[in-house]
C-alpha atoms as a PDB file:
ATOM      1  CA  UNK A   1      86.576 124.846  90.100  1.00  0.00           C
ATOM      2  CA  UNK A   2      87.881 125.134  93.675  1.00  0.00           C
ATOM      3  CA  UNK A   3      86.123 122.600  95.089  1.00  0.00           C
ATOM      4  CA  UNK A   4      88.567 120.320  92.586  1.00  0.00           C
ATOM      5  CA  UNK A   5      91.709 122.232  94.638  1.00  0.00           C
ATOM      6  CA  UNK A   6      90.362 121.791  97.906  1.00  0.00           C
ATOM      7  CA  UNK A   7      89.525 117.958  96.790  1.00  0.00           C
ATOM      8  CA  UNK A   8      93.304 117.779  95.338  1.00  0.00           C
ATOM      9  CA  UNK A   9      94.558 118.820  98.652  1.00  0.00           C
ATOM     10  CA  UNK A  10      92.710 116.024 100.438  1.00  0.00           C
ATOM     11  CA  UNK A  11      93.197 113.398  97.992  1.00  0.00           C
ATOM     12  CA  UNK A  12      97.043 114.642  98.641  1.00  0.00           C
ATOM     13  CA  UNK A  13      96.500 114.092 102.342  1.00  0.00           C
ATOM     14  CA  UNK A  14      94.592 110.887 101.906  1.00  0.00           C
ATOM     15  CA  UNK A  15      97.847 109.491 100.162  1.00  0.00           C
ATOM     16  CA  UNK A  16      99.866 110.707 103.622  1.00  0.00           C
ATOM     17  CA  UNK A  17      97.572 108.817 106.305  1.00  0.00           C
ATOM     18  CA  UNK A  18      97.546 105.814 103.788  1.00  0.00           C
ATOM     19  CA  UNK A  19     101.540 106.011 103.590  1.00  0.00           C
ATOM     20  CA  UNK A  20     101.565 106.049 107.266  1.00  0.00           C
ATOM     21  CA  UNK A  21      99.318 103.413 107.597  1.00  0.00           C
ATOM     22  CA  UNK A  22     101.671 101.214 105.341  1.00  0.00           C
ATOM     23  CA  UNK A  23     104.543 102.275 107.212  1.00  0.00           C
ATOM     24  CA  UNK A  24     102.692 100.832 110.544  1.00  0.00           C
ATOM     25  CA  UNK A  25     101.793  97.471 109.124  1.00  0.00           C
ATOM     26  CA  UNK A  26     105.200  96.960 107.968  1.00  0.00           C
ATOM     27  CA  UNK A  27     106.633  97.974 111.081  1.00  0.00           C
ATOM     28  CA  UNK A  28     104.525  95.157 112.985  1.00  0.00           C
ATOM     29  CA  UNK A  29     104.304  92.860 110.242  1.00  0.00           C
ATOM     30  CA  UNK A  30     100.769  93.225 110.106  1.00  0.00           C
ATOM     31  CA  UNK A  31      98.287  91.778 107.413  1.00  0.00           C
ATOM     32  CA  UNK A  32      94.832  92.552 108.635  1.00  0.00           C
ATOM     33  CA  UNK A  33      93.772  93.991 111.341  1.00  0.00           C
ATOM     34  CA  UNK A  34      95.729  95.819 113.953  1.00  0.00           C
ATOM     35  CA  UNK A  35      97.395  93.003 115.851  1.00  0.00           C
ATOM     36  CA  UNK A  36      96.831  94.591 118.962  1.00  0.00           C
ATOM     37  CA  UNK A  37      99.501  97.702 118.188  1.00  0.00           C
ATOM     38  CA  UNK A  38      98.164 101.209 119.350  1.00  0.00           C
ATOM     39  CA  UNK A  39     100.004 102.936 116.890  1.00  0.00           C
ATOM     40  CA  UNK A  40      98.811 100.582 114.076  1.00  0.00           C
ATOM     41  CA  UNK A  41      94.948 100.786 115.498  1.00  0.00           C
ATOM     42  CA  UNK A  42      95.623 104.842 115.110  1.00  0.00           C
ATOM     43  CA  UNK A  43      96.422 104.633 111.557  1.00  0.00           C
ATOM     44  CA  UNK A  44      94.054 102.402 110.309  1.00  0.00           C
ATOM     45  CA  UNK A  45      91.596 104.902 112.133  1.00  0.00           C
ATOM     46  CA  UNK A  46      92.108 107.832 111.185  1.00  0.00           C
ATOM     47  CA  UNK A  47      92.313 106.644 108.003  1.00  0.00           C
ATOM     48  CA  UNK A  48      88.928 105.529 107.952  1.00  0.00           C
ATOM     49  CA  UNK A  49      87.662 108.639 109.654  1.00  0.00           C
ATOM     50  CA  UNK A  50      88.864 110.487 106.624  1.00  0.00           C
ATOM     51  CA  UNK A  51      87.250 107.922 104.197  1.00  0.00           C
ATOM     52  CA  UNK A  52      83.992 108.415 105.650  1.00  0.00           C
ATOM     53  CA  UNK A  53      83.671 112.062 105.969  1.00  0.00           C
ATOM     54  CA  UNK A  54      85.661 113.399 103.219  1.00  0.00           C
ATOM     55  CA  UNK A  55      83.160 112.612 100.287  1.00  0.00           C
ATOM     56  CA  UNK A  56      80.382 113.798 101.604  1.00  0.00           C
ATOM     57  CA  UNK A  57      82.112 117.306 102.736  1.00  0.00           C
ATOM     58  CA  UNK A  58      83.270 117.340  98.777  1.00  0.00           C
ATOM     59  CA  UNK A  59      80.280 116.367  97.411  1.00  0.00           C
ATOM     60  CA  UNK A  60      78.501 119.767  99.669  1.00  0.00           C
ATOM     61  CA  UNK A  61      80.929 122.394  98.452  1.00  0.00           C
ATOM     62  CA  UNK A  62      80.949 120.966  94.965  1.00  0.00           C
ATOM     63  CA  UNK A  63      76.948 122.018  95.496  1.00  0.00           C
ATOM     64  CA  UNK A  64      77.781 125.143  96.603  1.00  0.00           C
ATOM     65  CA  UNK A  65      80.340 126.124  94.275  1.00  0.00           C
ATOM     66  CA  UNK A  66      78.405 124.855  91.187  1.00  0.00           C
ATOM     67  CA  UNK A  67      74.549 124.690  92.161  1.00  0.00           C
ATOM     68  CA  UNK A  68      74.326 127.761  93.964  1.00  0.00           C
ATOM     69  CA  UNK A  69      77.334 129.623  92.846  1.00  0.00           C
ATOM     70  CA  UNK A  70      78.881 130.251  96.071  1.00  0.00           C
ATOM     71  CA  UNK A  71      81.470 132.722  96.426  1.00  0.00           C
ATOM     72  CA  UNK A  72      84.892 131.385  95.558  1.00  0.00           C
ATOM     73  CA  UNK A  73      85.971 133.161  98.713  1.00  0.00           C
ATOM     74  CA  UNK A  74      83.624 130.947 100.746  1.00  0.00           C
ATOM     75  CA  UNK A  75      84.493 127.860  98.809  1.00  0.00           C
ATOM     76  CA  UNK A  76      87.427 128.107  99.827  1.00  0.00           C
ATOM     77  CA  UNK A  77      87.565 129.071 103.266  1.00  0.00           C
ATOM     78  CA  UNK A  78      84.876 125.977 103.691  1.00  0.00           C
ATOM     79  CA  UNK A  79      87.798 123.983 102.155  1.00  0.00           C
ATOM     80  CA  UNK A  80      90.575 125.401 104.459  1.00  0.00           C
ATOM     81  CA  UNK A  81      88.340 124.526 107.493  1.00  0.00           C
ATOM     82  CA  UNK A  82      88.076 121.151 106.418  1.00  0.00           C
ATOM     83  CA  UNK A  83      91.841 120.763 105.324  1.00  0.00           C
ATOM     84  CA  UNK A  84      92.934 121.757 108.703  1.00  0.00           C
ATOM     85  CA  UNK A  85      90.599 119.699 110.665  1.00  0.00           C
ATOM     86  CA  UNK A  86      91.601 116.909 108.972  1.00  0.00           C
ATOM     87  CA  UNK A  87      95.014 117.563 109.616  1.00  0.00           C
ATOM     88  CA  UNK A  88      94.204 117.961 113.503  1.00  0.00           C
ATOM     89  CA  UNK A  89      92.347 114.792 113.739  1.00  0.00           C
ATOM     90  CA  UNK A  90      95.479 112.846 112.249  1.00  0.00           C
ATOM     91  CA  UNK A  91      97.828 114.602 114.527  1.00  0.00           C
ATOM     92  CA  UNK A  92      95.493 113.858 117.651  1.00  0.00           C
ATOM     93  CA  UNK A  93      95.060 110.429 116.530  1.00  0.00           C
ATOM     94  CA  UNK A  94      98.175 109.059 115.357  1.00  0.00           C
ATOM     95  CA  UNK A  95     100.739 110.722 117.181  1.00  0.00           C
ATOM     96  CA  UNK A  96      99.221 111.349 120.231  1.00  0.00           C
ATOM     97  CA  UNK A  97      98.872 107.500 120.589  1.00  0.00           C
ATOM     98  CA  UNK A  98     103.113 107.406 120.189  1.00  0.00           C
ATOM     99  CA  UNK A  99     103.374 109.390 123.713  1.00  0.00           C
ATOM    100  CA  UNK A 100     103.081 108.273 127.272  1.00  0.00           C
ATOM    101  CA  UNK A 101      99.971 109.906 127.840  1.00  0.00           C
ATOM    102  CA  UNK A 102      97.611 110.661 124.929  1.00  0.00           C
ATOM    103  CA  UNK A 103      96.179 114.328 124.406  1.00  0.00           C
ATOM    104  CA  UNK A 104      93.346 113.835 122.788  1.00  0.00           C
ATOM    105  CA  UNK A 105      92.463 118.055 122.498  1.00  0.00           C
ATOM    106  CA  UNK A 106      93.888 117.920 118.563  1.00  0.00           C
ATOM    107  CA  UNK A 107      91.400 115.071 117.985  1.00  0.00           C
ATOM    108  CA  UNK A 108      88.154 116.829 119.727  1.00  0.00           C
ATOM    109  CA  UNK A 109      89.365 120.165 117.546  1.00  0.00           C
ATOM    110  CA  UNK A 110      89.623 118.369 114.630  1.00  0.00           C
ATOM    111  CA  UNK A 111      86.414 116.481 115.329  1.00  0.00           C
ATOM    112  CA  UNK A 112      84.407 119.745 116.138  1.00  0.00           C
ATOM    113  CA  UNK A 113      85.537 121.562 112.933  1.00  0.00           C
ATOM    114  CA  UNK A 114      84.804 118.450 110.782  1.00  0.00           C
ATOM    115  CA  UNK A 115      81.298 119.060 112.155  1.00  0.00           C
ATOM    116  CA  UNK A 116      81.609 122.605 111.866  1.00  0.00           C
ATOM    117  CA  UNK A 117      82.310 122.412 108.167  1.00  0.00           C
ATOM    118  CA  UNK A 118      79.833 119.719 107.308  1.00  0.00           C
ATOM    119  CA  UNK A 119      77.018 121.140 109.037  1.00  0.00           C
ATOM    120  CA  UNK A 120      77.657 124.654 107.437  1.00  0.00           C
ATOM    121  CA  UNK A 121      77.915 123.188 103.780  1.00  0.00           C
ATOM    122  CA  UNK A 122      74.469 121.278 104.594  1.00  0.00           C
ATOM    123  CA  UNK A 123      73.022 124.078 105.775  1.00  0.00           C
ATOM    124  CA  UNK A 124      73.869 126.833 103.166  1.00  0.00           C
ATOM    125  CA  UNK A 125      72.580 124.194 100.574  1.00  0.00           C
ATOM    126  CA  UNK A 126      69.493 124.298 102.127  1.00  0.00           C
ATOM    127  CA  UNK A 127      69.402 127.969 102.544  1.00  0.00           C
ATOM    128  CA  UNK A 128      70.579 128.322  99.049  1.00  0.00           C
ATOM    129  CA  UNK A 129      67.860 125.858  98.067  1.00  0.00           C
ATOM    130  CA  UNK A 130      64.885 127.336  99.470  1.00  0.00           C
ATOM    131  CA  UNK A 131      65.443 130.921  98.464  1.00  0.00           C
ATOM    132  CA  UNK A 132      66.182 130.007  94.760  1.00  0.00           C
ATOM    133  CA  UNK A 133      62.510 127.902  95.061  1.00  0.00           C
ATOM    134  CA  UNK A 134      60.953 131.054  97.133  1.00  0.00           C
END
């Protein structure tokens, strides 16, 4: 039942980078590809980043939450992590790449909590896992 907020909230966020994304290949005129535009390269980047780790954070919690009957409190505090670390990562990526000199600290935060968040899902699954067989 949370897992399907936390997954609203990122589908939600999905739409943004892919909005932004737009917005950058109109702005260059852009079909495929990133023509060689920084900004452009950013968004279609970070937009991918999400793609690839989003489902598989989802598809852990949903485990959680549902399999192993996590907390709700935990759900969504997993979910929160993940929100916000997504959010960083964009930030870092995308507008970071509009300034002079990039700061790439947002995207390394962001990174590290992605991690952080998928490595603790896959690990209380296991835990969960092991003491329900035990």
């Amino acid at each position: 039942m949370f897992t399907a907020l936390v997954g609203s909230v990122l589908v939600l966020f999905s739409l943004n980078i892919s909005i932004f994304a737009i917005k950058q290949r109109r702005r260059t005129q852009t079909a495929y590809g990133s023509g060689d535009d920084k900004v452009l390269s950013a968004a279609v980047t970070a937009h991918s980043n999400f793609i690839s780790y989003t489902p598989l954070f989802l598809i852990t919690l949903y485990f959680l939450e549902v399999t192993f009957k996590a907390s709700y409190i935990l759900v969504l505090c997993l979910g929160l992590a993940f929100i916000i670390s997504r959010i960083l990562h964009f930030y870092g990526v995308c507008y970071s790449e509009q300034q002079s000199t990039p700061n790439f600290k947002f995207r390394i935060a962001g990174m590290m909590l992605t991690f952080s968040s998928l490595l603790v899902t896959a690990l209380l699954n296991i835990y969960f896992l092991f003491k329900e067989l035990i």
